[in-house]
C-alpha atoms as a PDB file:
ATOM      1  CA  UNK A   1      89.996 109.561  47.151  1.00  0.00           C
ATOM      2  CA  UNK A   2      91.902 105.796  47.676  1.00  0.00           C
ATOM      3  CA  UNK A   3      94.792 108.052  48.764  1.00  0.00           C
ATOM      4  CA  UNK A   4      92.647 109.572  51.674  1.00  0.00           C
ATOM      5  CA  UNK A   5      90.881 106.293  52.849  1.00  0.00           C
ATOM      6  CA  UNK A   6      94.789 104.758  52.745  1.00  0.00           C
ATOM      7  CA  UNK A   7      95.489 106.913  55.315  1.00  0.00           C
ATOM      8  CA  UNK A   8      92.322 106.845  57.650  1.00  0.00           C
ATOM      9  CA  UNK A   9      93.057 103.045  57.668  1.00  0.00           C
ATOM     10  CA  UNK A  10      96.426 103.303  58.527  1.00  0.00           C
ATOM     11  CA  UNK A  11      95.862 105.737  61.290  1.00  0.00           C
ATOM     12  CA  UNK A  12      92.931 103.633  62.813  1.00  0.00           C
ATOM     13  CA  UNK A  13      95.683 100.741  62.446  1.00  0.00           C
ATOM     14  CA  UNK A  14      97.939 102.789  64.796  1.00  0.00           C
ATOM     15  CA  UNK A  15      95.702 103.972  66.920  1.00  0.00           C
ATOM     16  CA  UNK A  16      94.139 100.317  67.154  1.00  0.00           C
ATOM     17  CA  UNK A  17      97.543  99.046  67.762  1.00  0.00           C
ATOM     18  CA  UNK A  18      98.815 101.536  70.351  1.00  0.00           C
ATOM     19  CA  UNK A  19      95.544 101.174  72.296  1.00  0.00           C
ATOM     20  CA  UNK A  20      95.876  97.518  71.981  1.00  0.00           C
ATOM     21  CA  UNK A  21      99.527  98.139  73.774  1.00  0.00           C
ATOM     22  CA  UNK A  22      98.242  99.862  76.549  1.00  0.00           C
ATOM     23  CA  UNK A  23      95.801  97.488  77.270  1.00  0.00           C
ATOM     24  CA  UNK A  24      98.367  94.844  77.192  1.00  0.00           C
ATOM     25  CA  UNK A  25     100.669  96.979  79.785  1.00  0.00           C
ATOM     26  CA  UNK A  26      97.556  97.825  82.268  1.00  0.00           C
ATOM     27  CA  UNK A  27      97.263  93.981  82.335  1.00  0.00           C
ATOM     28  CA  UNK A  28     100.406  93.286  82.756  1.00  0.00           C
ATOM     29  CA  UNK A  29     100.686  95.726  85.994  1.00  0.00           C
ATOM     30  CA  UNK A  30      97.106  94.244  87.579  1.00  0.00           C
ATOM     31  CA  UNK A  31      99.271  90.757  87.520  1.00  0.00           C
ATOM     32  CA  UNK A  32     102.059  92.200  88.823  1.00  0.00           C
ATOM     33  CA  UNK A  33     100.358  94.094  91.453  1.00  0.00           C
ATOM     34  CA  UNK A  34      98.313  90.596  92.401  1.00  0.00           C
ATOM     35  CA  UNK A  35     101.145  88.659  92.830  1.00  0.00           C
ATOM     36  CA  UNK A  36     101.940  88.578  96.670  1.00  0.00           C
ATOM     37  CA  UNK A  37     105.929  89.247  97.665  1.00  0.00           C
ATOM     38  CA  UNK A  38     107.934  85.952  98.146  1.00  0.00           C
ATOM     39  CA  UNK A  39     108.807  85.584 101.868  1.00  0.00           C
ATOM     40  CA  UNK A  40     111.772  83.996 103.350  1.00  0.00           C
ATOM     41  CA  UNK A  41     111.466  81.580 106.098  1.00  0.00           C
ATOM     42  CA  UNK A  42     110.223  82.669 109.743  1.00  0.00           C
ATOM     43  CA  UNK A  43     111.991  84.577 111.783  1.00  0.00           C
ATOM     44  CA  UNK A  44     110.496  82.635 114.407  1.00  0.00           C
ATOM     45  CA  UNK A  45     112.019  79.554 113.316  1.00  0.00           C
ATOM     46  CA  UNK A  46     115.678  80.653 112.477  1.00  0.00           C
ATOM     47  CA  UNK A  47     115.431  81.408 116.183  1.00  0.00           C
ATOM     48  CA  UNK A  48     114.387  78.714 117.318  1.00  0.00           C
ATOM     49  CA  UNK A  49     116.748  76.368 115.226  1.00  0.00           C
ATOM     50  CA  UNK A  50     119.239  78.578 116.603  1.00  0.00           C
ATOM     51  CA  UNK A  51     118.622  77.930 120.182  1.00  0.00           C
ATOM     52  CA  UNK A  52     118.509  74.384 119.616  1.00  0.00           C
ATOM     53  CA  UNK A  53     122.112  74.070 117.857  1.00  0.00           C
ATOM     54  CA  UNK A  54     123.563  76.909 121.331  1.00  0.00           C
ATOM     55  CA  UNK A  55     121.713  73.567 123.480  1.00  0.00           C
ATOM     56  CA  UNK A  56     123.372  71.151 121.834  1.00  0.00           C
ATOM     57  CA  UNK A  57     126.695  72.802 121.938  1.00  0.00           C
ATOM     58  CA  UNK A  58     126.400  73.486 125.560  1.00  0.00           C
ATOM     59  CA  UNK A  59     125.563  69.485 125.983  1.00  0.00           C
ATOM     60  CA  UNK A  60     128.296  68.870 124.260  1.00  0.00           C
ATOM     61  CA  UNK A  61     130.993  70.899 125.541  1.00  0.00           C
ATOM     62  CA  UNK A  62     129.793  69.840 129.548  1.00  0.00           C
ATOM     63  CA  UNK A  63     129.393  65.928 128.325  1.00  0.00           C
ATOM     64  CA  UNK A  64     133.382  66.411 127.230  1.00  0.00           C
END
């Protein structure tokens, strides 16, 4: 009979513990899904900044 309930307990311990990891892993996905994806800078702005420095060059090269 102690033999029996040894084993029930250990097999709700498992179960208990592999449910426990699935939980854990569904969680971690919602946080990875709610993260939003790291942008670079505009490409707006490297445009811009890029026109400016062509400007200035062409300044430059008719001021010389």
């Amino acid at each position: 009979m102690a033999d029996a309930k040894k084993k029930m307990a250990a097999a709700l311990a498992a179960v208990n513990a592999y449910m426990m990891q699935e939980e854990e892993a569904a969680y971690q996905a919602q946080l990875a899904a709610a993260k939003p994806a790291q942008t670079g800078p505009s490409l707006w702005a490297i445009a811009g900044r890029q026109d400016i420095m062509n400007f200035r060059r062409l300044i430059q090269m008719k001021a010389f």
